[in-house]
Protein backbone atom coordinates (compact mmCIF):
# COMPACT_ATOMS: atom_id res chain seq x y z
CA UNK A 1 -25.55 -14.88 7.83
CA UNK A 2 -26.67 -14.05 11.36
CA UNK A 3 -24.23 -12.47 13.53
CA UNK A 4 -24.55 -15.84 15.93
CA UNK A 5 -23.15 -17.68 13.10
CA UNK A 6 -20.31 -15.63 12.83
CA UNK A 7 -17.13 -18.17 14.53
CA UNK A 8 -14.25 -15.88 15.82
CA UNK A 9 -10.90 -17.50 16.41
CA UNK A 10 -9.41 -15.82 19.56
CA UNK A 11 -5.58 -16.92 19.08
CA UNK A 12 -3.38 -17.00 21.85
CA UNK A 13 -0.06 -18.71 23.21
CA UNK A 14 1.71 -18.13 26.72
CA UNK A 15 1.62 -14.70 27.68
CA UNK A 16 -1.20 -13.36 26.07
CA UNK A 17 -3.28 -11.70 28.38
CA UNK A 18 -6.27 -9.64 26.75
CA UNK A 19 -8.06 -12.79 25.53
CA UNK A 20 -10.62 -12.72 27.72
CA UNK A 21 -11.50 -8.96 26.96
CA UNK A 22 -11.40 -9.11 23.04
CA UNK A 23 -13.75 -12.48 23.71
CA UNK A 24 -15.98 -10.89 25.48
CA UNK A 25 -16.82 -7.92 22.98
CA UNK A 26 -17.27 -10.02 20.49
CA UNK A 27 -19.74 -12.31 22.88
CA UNK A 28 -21.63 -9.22 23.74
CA UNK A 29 -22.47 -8.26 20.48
CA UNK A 30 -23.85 -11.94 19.53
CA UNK A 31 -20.85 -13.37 17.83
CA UNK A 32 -19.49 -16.61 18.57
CA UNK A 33 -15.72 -16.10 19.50
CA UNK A 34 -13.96 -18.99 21.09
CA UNK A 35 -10.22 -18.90 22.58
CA UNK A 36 -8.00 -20.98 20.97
CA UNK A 37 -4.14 -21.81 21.75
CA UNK A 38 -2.07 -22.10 18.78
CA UNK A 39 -1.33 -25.75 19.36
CA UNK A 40 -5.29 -26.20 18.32
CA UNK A 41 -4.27 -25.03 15.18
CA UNK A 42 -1.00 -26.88 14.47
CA UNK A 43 -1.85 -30.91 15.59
CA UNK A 44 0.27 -30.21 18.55
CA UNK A 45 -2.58 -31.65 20.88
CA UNK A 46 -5.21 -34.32 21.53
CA UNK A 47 -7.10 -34.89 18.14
CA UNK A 48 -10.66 -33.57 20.71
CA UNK A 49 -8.93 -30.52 20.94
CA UNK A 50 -7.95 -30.12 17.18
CA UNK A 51 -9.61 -26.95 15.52
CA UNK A 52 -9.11 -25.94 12.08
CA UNK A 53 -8.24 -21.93 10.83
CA UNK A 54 -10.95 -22.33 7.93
CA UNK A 55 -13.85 -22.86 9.83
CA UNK A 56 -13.62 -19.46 11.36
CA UNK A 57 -14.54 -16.56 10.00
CA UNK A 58 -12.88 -14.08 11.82
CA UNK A 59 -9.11 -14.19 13.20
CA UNK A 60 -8.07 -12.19 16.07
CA UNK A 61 -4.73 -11.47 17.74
CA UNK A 62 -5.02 -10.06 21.46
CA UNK A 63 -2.76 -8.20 23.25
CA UNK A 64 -0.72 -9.24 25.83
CA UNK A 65 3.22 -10.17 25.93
CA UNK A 66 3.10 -13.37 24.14
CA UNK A 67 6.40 -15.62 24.28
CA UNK A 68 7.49 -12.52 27.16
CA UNK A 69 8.40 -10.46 24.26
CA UNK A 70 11.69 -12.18 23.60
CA UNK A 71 13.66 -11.62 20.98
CA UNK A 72 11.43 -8.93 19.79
CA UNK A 73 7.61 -8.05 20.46
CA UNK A 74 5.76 -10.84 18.68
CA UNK A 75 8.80 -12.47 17.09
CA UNK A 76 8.44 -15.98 18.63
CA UNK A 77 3.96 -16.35 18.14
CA UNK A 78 5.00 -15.21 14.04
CA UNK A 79 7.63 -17.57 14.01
CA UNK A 80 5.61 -20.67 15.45
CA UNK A 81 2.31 -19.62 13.15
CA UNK A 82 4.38 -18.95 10.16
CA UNK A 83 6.55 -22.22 10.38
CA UNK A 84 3.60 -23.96 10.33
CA UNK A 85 0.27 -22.58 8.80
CA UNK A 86 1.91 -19.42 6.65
CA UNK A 87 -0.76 -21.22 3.86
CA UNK A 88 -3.50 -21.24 5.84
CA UNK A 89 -3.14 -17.65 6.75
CA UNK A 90 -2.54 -16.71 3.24
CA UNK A 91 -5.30 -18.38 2.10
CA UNK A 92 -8.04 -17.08 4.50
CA UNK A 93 -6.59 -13.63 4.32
CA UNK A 94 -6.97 -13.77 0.61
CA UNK A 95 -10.46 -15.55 0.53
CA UNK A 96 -11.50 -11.65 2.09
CA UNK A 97 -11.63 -13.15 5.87
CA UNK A 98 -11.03 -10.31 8.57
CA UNK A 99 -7.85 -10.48 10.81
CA UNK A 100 -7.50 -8.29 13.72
CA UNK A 101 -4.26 -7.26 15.74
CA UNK A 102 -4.60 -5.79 19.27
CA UNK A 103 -1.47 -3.95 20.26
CA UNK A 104 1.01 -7.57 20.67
CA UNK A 105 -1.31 -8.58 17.79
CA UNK A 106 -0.61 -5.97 15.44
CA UNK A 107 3.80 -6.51 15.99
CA UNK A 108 2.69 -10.13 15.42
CA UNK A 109 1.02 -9.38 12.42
CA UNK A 110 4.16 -6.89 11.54
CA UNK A 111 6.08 -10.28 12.00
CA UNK A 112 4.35 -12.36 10.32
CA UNK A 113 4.47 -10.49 7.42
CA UNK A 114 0.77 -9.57 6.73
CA UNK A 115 1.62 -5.65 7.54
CA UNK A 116 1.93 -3.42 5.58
CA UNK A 117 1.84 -5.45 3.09
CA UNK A 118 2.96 -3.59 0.41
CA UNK A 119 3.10 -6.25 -3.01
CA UNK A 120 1.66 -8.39 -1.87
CA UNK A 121 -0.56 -10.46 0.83
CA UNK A 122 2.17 -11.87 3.34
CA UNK A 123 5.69 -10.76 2.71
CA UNK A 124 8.62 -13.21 3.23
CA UNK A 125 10.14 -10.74 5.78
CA UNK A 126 8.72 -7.85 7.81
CA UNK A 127 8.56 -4.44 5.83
CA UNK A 128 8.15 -2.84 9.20
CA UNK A 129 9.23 -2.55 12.55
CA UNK A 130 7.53 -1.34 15.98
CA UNK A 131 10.55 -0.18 18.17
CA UNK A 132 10.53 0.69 21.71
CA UNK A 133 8.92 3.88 22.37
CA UNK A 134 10.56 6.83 22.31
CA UNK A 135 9.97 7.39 25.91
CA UNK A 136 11.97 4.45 26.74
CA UNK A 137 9.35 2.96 28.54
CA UNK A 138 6.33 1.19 29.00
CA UNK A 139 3.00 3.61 28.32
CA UNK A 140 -0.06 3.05 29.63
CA UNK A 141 -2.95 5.92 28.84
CA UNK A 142 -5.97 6.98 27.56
CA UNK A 143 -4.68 8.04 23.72
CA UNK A 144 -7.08 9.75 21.54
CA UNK A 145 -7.05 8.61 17.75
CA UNK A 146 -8.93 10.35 14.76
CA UNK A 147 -10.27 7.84 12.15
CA UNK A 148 -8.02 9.03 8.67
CA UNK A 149 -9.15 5.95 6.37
CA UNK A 150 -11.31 6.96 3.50
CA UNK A 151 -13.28 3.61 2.91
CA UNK A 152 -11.56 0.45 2.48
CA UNK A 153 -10.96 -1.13 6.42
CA UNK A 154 -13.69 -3.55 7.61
CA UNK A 155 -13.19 -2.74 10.80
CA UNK A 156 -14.22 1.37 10.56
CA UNK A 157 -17.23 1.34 8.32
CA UNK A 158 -19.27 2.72 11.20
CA UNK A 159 -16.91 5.07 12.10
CA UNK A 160 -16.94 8.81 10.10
CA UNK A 161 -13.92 9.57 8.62
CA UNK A 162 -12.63 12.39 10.97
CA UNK A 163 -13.99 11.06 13.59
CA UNK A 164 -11.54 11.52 16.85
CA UNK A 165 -12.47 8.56 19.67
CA UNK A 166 -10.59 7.83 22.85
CA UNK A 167 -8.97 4.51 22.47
CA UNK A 168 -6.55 3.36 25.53
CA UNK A 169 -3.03 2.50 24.54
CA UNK A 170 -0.61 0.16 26.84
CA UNK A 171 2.50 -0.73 25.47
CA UNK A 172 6.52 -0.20 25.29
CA UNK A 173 7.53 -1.23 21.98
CA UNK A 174 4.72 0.92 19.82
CA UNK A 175 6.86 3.15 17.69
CA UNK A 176 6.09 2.36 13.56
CA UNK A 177 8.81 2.72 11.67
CA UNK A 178 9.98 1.87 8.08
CA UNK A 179 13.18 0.80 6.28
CA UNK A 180 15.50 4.27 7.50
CA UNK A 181 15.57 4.99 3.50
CA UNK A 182 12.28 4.73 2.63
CA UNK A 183 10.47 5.67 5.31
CA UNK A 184 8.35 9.01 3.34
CA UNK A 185 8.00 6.31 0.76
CA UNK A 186 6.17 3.66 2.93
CA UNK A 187 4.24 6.45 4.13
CA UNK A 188 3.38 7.99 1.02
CA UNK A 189 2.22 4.46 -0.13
CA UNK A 190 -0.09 3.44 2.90
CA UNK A 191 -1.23 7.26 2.08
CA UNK A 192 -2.19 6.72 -1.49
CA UNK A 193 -3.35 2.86 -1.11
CA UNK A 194 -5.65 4.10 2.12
CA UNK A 195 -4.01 1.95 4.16
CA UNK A 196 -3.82 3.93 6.97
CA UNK A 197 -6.43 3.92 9.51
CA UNK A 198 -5.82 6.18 13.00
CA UNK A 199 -3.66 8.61 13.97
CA UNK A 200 -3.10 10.04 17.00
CA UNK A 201 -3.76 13.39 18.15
CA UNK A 202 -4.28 15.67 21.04
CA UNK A 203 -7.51 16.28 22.78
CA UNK A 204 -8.51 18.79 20.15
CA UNK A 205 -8.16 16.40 17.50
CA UNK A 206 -4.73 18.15 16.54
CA UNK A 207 -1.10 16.76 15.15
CA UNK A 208 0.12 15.61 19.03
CA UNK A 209 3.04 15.96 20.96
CA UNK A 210 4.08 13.49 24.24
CA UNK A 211 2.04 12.35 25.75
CA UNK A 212 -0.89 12.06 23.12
CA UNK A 213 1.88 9.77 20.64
CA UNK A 214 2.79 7.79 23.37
CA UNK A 215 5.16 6.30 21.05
CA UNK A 216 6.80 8.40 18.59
CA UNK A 217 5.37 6.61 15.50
CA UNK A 218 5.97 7.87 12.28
CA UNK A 219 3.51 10.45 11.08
CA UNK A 220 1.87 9.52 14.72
CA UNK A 221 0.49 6.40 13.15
CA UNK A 222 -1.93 4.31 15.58
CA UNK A 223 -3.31 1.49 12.71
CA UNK A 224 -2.79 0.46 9.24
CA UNK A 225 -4.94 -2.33 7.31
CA UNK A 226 -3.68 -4.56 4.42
CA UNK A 227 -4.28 -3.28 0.64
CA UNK A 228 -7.30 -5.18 0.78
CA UNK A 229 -8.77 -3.87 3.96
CA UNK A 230 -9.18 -6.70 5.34
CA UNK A 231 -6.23 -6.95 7.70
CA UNK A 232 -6.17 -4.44 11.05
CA UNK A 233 -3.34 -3.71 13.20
CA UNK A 234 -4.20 -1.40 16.03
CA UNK A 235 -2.14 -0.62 18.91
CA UNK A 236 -4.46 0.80 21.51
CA UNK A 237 -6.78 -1.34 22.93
CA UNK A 238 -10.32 -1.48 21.93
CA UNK A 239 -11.09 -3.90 23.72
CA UNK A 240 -10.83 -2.28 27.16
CA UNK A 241 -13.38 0.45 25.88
CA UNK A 242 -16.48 -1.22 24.41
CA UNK A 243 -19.26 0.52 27.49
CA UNK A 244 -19.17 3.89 28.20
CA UNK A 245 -18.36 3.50 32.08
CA UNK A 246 -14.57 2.35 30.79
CA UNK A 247 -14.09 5.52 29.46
CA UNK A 248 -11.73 7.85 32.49
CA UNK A 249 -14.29 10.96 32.17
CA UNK A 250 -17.68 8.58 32.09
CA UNK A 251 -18.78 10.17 35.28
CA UNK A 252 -18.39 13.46 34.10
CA UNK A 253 -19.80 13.25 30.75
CA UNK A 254 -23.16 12.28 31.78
CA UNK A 255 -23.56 9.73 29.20
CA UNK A 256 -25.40 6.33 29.81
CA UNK A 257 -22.59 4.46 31.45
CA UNK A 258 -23.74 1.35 29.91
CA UNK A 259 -24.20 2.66 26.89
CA UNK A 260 -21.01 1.97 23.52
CA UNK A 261 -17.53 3.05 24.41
CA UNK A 262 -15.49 4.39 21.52
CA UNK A 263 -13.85 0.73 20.99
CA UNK A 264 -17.42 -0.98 20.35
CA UNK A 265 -17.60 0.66 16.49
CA UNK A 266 -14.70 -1.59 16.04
CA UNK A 267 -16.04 -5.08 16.66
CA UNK A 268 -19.63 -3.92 15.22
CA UNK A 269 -18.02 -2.90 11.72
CA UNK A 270 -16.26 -6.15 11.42
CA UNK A 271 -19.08 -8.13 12.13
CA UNK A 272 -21.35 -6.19 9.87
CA UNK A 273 -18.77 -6.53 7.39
CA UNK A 274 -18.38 -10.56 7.32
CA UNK A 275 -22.32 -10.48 7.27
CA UNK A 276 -22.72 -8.77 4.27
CA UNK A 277 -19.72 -10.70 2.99
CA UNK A 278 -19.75 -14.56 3.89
């Protein structure tokens, strides 16, 4: 497969509002993303306009504040997709199909019941929770992240395990957390199952205090994948860092400013990944 061939699904409802980024990084590597609203998906429009979950390859969930947020982050877009495709999206996640979650896409994908995932592909009820942060506000910074998984996410395979890259976070409800009496167990789990896929840390690539967790995540986790690797929820924002010139310190490190910003790895592995694979 060519990466031109590769058909990303885009997904979005009202208040998403990162669309246009995550489309573009795909575009600019040669994919061929294409924004879709959910009623595309469901029959709830003019047959023209109909679009089918299959005939992608890729599924993405931007950030934004989708529904406003109500109820909880993400709540209302799960509720709508899982009332009405829950098996379609079990079915392409197990056929080995890639989904991504960008900050409101990874608490939709909490929602939904495809994270963590623990048992099996897409529980009946979340197994997870991102609560407001522990700041009690909204967070918007540059957040530096150091790549823990060993091997089994599509979306890091060209990223060295280790590796620490700046990855911009901008959210209020951000903090993972588990079931209160299980929570080492979860952890433990994700741990042994390799599940887990950034962390953050401080500048030095150290365990962080505020601000470098922005959110007070359990063992300062930034992403987990599914058990199959297949499934990514991130909360910073790749999106917003695929040239060089987005970075905040471009101009001081004298690096090509046109050249990859520490997000690009993340849309590149993918792709590679469903080349190889489909």
């Amino acid at each position: 497969m060519n990466t031109e061939d590769i058909k990303v699904c885009v997904l979005r409802i009202e208040g998403t509002n990162c669309e246009d980024e995550t489309y573009e990084a795909f575009k600019m590597l040669g994919a061929s993303p294409e924004k879709v609203h959910l009623k595309q998906l469901t029959s709830s429009t003019a047959s023209t306009l109909k679009r089918e979950l299959d005939d992608y390859h890729l599924l993405v969930f931007p950030g934004g504040f989708s529904a406003g947020d109500y109820i909880r982050a993400g709540a209302i877009f799960a509720a709508r997709m899982k009332s009405a495709l829950a098996k379609d999206l079990e079915k392409f996640v197990d056929s080995g199909k890639p989904v991504l979650g960008i900050c409101n896409g990874f608490q939709i994908l909490v929602e939904l019941g495809l994270l963590p995932t623990i048992g099996k592909t897409m529980s009946d009820f979340p197994q997870s929770a991102l609560y407001t942060n522990d700041s009690a506000r909204f967070e918007c910074r540059p957040t530096y992240l150091r790549h823990d998984n060993r091997g089994k996410c599509l979306f890091t395979s060209e990223i060295p395990q280790g590796k620490v890259v700046m990855i911009p976070s901008a959210h209020a409800e951000g903090n993972l957390k588990f079931p209160l009496d299980k929570q080492n167990e979860y952890v433990d789990k994700l741990e042994e199952n390799d599940q887990i896929v950034f962390r953050y840390v401080n500048p030095d690539g150290d365990e962080p205090a505020y601000p470098w967790c922005p959110n007070g995540s359990i063992s300062q986790i930034a992403a987990i994948c599914n058990s199959g690797g297949n499934v990514l929820g991130l909360m910073p924002h790749p999106e917003r860092v695929v040239y060089r010139f987005q970075h905040p310190d471009w101009t001081r490190s004298k690096e090509c400013p046109d050249g990859p910003g520490d997000g690009r790895a993340i849309f590149q592995s993918v792709l590679n990944n469903v080349k190889k694979s489909f």
